[in-house]
N, C-alpha and C. Protein backbone atom coordinates (compact mmCIF):
# COMPACT_ATOMS: atom_id res chain seq x y z
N UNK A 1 0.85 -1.19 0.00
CA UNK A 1 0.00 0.00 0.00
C UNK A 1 0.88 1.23 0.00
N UNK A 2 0.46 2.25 -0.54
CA UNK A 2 1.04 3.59 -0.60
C UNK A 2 0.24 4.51 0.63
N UNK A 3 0.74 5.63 0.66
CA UNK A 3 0.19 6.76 1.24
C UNK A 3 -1.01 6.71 1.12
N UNK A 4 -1.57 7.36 -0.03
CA UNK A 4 -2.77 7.38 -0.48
C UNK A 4 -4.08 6.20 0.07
N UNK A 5 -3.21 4.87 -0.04
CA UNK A 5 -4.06 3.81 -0.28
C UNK A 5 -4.57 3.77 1.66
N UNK A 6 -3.07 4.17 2.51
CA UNK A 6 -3.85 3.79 3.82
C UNK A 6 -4.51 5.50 4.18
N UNK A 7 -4.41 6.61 3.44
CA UNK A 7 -5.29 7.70 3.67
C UNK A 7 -6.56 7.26 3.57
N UNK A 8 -7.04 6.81 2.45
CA UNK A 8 -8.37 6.05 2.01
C UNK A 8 -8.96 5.52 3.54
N UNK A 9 -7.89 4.18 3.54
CA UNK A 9 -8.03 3.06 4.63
C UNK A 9 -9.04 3.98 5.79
N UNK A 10 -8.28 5.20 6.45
CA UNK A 10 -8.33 5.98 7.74
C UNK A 10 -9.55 6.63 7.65
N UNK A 11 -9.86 7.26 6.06
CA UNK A 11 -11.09 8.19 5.69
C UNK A 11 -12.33 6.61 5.96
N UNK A 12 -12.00 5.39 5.75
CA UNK A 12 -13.27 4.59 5.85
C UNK A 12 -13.66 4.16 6.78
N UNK A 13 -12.48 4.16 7.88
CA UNK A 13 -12.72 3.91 9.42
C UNK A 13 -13.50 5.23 9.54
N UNK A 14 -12.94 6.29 9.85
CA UNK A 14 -13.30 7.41 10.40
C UNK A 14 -15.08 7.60 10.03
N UNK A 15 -14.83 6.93 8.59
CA UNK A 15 -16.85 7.17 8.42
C UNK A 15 -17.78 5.79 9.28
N UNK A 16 -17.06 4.54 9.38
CA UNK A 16 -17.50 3.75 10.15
C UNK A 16 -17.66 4.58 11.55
N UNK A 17 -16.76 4.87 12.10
CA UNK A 17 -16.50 5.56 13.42
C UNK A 17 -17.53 6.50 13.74
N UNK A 18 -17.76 7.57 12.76
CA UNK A 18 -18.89 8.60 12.66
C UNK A 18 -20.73 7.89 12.31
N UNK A 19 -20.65 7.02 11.98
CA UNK A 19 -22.03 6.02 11.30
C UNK A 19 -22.37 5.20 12.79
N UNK A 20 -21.41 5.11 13.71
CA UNK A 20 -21.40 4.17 15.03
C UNK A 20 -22.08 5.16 16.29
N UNK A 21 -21.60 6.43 16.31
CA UNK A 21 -21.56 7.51 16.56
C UNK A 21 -23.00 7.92 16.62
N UNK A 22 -23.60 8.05 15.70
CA UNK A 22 -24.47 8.28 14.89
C UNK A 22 -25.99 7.54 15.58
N UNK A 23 -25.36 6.07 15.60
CA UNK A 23 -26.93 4.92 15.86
C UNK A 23 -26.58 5.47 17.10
N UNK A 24 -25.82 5.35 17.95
CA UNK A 24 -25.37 5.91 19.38
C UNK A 24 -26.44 6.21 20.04
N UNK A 25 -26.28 7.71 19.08
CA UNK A 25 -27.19 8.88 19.51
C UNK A 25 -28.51 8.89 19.41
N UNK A 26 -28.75 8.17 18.23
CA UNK A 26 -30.45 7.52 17.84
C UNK A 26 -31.02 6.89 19.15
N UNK A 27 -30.14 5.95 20.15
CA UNK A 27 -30.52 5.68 20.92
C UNK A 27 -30.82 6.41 22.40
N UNK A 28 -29.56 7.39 22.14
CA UNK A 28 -29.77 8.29 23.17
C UNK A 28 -30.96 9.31 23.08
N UNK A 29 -31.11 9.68 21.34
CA UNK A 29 -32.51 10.32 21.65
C UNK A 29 -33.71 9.50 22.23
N UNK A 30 -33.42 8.31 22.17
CA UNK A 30 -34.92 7.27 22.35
C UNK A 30 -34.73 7.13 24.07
N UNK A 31 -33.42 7.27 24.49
CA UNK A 31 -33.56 7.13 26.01
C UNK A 31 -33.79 8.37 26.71
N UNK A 32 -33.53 9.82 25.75
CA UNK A 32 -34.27 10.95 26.46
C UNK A 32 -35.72 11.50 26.36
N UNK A 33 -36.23 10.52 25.24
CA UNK A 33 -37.51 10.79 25.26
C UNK A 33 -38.23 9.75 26.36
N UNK A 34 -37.54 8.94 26.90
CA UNK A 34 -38.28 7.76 27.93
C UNK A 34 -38.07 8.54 29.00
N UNK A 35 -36.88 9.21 29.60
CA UNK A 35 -37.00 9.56 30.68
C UNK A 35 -37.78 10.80 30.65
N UNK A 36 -37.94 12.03 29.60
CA UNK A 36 -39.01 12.67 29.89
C UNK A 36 -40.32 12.18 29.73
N UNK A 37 -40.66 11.33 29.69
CA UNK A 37 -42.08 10.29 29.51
C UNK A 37 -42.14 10.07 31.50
N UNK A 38 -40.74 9.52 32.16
CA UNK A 38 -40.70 9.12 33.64
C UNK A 38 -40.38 10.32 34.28
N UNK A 39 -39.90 11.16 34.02
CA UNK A 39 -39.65 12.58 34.68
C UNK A 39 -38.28 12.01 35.53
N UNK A 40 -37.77 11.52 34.71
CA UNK A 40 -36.29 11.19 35.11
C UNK A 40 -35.20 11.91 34.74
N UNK A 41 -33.72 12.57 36.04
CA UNK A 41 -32.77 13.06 35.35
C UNK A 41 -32.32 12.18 34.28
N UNK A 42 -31.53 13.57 33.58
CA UNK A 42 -30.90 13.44 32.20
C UNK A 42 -29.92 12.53 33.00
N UNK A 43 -28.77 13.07 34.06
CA UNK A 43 -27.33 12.80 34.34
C UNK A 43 -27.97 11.31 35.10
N UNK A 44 -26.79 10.07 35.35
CA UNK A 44 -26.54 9.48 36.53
C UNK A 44 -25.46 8.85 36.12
N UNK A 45 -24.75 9.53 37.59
CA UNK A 45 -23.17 9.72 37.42
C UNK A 45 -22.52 8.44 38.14
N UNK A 46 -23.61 7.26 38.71
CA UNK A 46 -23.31 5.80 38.37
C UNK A 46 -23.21 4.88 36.63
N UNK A 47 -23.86 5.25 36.23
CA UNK A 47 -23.79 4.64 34.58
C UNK A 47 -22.82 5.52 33.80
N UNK A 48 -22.41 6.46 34.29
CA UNK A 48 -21.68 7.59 33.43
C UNK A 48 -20.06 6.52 34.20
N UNK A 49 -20.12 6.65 35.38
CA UNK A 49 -18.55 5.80 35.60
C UNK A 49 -18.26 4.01 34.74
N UNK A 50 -19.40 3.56 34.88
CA UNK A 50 -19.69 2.59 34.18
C UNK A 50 -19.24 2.38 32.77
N UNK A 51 -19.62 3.31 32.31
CA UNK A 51 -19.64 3.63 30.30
C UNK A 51 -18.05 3.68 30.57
N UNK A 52 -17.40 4.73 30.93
CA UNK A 52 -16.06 5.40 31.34
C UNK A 52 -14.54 4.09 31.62
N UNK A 53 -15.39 3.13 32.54
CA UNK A 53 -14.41 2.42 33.08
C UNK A 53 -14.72 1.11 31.40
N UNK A 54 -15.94 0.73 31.29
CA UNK A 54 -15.93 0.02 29.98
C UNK A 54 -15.10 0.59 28.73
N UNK A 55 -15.25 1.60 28.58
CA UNK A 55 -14.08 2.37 27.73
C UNK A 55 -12.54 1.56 27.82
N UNK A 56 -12.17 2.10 29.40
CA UNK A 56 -11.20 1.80 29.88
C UNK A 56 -10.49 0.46 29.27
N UNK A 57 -11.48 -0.90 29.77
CA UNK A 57 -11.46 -1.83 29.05
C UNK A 57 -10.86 -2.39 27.87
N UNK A 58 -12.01 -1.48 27.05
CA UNK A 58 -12.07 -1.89 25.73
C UNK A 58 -10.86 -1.75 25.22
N UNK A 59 -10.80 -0.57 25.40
CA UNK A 59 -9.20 0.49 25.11
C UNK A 59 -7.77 -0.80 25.44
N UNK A 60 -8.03 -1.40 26.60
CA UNK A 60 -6.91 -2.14 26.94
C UNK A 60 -6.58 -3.49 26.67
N UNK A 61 -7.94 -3.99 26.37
CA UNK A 61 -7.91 -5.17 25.67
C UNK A 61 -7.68 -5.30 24.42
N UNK A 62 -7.50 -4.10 23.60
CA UNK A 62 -6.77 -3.40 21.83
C UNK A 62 -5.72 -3.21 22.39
N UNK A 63 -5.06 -2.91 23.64
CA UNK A 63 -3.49 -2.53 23.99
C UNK A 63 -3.58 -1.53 23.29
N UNK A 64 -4.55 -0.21 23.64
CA UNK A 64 -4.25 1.02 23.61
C UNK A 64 -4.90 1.44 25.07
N UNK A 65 -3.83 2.85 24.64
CA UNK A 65 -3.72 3.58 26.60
C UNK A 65 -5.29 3.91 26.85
N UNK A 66 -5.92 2.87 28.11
CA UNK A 66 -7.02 2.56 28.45
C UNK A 66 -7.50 4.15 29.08
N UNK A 67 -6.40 5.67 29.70
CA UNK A 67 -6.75 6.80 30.00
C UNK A 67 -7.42 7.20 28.54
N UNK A 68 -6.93 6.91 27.50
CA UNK A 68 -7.64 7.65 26.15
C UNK A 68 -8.96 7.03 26.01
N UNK A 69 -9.44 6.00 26.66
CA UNK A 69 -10.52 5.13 26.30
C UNK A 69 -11.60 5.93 27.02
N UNK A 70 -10.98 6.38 28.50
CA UNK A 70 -12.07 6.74 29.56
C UNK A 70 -11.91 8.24 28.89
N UNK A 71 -11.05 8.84 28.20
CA UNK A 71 -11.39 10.09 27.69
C UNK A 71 -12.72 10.10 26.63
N UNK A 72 -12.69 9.21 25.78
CA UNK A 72 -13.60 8.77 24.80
C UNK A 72 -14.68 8.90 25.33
N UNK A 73 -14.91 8.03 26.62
CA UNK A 73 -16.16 7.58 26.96
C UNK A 73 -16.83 8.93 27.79
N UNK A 74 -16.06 9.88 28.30
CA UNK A 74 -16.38 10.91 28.42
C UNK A 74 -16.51 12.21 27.59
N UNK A 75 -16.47 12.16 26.37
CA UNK A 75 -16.70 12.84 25.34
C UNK A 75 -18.07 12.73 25.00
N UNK A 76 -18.26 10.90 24.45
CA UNK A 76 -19.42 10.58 24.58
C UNK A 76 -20.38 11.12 25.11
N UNK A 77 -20.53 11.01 26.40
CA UNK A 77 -21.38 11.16 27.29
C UNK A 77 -21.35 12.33 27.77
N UNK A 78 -20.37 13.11 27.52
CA UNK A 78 -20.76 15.11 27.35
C UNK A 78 -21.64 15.58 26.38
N UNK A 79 -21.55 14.70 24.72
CA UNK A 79 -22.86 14.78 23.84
C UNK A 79 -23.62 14.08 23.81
N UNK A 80 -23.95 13.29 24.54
CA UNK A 80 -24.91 12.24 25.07
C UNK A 80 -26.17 13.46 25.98
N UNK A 81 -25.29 14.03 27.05
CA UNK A 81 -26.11 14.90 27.58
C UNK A 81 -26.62 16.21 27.27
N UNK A 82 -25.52 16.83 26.49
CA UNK A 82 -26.46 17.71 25.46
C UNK A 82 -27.21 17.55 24.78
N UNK A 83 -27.23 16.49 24.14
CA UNK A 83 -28.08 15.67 23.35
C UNK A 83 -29.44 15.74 24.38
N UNK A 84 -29.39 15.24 25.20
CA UNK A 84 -30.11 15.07 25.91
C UNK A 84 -31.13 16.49 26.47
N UNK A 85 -30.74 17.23 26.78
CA UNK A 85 -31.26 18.80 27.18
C UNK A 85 -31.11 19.50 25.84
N UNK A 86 -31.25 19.22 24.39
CA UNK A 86 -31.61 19.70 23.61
C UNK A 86 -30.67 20.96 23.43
N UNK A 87 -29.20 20.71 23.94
CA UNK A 87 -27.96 21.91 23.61
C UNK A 87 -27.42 21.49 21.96
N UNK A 88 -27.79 20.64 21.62
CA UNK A 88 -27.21 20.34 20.10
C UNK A 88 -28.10 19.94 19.00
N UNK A 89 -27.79 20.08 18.06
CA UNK A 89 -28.69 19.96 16.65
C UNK A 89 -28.53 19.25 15.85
């Protein structure tokens, strides 16, 4: 492979990555419309450590640095909750 060929490679992950991203959030809209259906908070900062430390995991069982994983998983779940209170579009 050339340059080019693993640029490609990175541009097709990155749209997998963004398409994953994506159903994610489909679900997160479907879990903020349930909890305003229960009059339930947006946040709980038990499932939020949860998601975070599974990150962790995942991240380490690929033998990549499992701190970038729990960064991930907190990115996530910063637009998870905007998502959620209707801060994003």
């Amino acid at each position: 492979m050339n340059l080019e060929d693993y640029r490609r490679e990175i541009d097709r992950v990155n749209a997998e990555i963004v398409d994953a991203v994506s159903r994610r959030m489909n679900v997160v809209k479907e879990i903020s419309e349930y909890k305003k259906e229960k009059s339930l908070d947006v946040g709980d900062n038990s499932r939020q450590e949860k998601i975070k430390q599974e990150f962790e995991k995942l991240f380490d069982r690929e033998e990549l640095p499992k701190e970038k994983g729990r960064e991930l998983g907190r990115l996530l779940i910063e637009i998870e909750i905007e998502e959620e209170r209707g801060e994003t579009g």
